[in-house]
Protein backbone atom coordinates (compact mmCIF):
# COMPACT_ATOMS: atom_id res chain seq x y z
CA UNK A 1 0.00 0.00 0.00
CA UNK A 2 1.48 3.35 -1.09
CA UNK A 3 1.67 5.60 2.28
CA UNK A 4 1.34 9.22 2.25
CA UNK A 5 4.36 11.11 4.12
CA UNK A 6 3.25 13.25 6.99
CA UNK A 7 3.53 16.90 5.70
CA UNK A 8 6.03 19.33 6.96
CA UNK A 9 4.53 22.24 9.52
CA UNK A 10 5.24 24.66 6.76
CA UNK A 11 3.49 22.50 3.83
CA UNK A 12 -0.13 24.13 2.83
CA UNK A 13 -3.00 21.45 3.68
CA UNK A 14 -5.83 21.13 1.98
CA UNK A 15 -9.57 20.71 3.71
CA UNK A 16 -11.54 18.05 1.90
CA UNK A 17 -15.31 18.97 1.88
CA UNK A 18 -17.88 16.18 2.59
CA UNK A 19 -21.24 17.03 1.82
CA UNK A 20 -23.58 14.93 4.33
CA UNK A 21 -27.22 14.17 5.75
CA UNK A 22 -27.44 12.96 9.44
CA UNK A 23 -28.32 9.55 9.49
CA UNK A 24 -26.74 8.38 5.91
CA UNK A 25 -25.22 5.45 6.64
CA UNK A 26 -22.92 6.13 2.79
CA UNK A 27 -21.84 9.11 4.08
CA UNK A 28 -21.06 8.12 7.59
CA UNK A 29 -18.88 5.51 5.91
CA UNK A 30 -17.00 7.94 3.67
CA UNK A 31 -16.09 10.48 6.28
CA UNK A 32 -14.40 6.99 8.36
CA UNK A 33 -12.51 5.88 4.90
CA UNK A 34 -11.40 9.45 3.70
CA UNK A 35 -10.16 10.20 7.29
CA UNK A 36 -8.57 6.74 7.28
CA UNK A 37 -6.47 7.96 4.29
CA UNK A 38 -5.71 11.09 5.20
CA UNK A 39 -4.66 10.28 8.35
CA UNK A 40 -1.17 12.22 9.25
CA UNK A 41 -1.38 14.05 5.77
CA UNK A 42 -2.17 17.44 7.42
CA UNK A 43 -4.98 17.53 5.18
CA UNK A 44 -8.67 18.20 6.93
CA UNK A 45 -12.23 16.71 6.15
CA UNK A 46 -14.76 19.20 7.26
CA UNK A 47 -18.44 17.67 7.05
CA UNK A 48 -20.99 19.66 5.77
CA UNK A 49 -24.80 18.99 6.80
CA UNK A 50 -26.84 19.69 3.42
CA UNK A 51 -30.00 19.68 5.23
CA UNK A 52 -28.73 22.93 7.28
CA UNK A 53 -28.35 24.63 4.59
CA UNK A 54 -31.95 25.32 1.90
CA UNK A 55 -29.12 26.53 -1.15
CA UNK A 56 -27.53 22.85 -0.60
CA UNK A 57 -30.30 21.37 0.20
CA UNK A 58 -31.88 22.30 -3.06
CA UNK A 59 -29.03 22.04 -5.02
CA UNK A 60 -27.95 18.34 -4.18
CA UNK A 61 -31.23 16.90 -2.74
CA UNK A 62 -30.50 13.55 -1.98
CA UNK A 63 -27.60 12.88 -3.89
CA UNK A 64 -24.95 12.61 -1.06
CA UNK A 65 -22.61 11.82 0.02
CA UNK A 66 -20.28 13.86 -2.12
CA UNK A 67 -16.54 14.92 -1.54
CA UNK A 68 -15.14 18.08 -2.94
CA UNK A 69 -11.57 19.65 -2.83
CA UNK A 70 -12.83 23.45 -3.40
CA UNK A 71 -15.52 23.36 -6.40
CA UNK A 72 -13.91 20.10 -7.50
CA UNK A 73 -15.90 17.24 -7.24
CA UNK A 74 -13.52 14.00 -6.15
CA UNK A 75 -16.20 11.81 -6.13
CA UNK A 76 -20.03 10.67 -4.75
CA UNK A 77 -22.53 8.39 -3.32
CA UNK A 78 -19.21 6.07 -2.69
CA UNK A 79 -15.50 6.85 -2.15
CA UNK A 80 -13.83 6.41 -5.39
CA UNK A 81 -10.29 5.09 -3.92
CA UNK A 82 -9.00 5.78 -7.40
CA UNK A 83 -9.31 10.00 -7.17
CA UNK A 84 -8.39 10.43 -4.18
CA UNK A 85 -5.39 8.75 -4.31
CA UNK A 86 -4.71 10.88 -7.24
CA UNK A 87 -5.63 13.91 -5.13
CA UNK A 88 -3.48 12.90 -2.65
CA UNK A 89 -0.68 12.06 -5.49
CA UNK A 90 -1.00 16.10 -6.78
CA UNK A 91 -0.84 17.67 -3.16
CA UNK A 92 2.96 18.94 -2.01
């Protein structure tokens, strides 16, 4: 299994957003494997509740969970091990 290196104090870390619903068990199970993997990275995952929000709510309905770096999507509904290794890959 290819490791990430912990990041140097002085390397800029990334936050991952995770667009959520409470009780979803996909989503529940994202945020514990995308933590998992960034683990000692220095790079965050900040959960975001789409019901607390009408402007998400509307815009992604159901149709979580979904991980974004910024407006980039990295993938949805389940993680897709594939990008965000490649995220991880493209990060300093």
């Amino acid at each position: 299994m290819n490791r990430q290196q912990p990041r140097s104090k002085d390397a800029k870390a990334s936050t991952l957003t995770l667009y959520t619903r409470a009780g979803c068990p996909l989503c529940e199970e994202m945020a514990a494997e995308v933590g998992a993997l960034i683990a000692g990275t220095g790079h965050r995952l900040t959960p975001v509740d789409v019901d607390a929000d009408p402007l998400l709510k509307t815009r992604y309905g159901w149709d979580v969970p979904l991980l974004f770096d910024g407006a980039t999507e990295i993938c949805r509904h389940e993680l897709n091990l594939h990008a965000l290794r490649e995220w991880l890959r493209g990060r300093p």
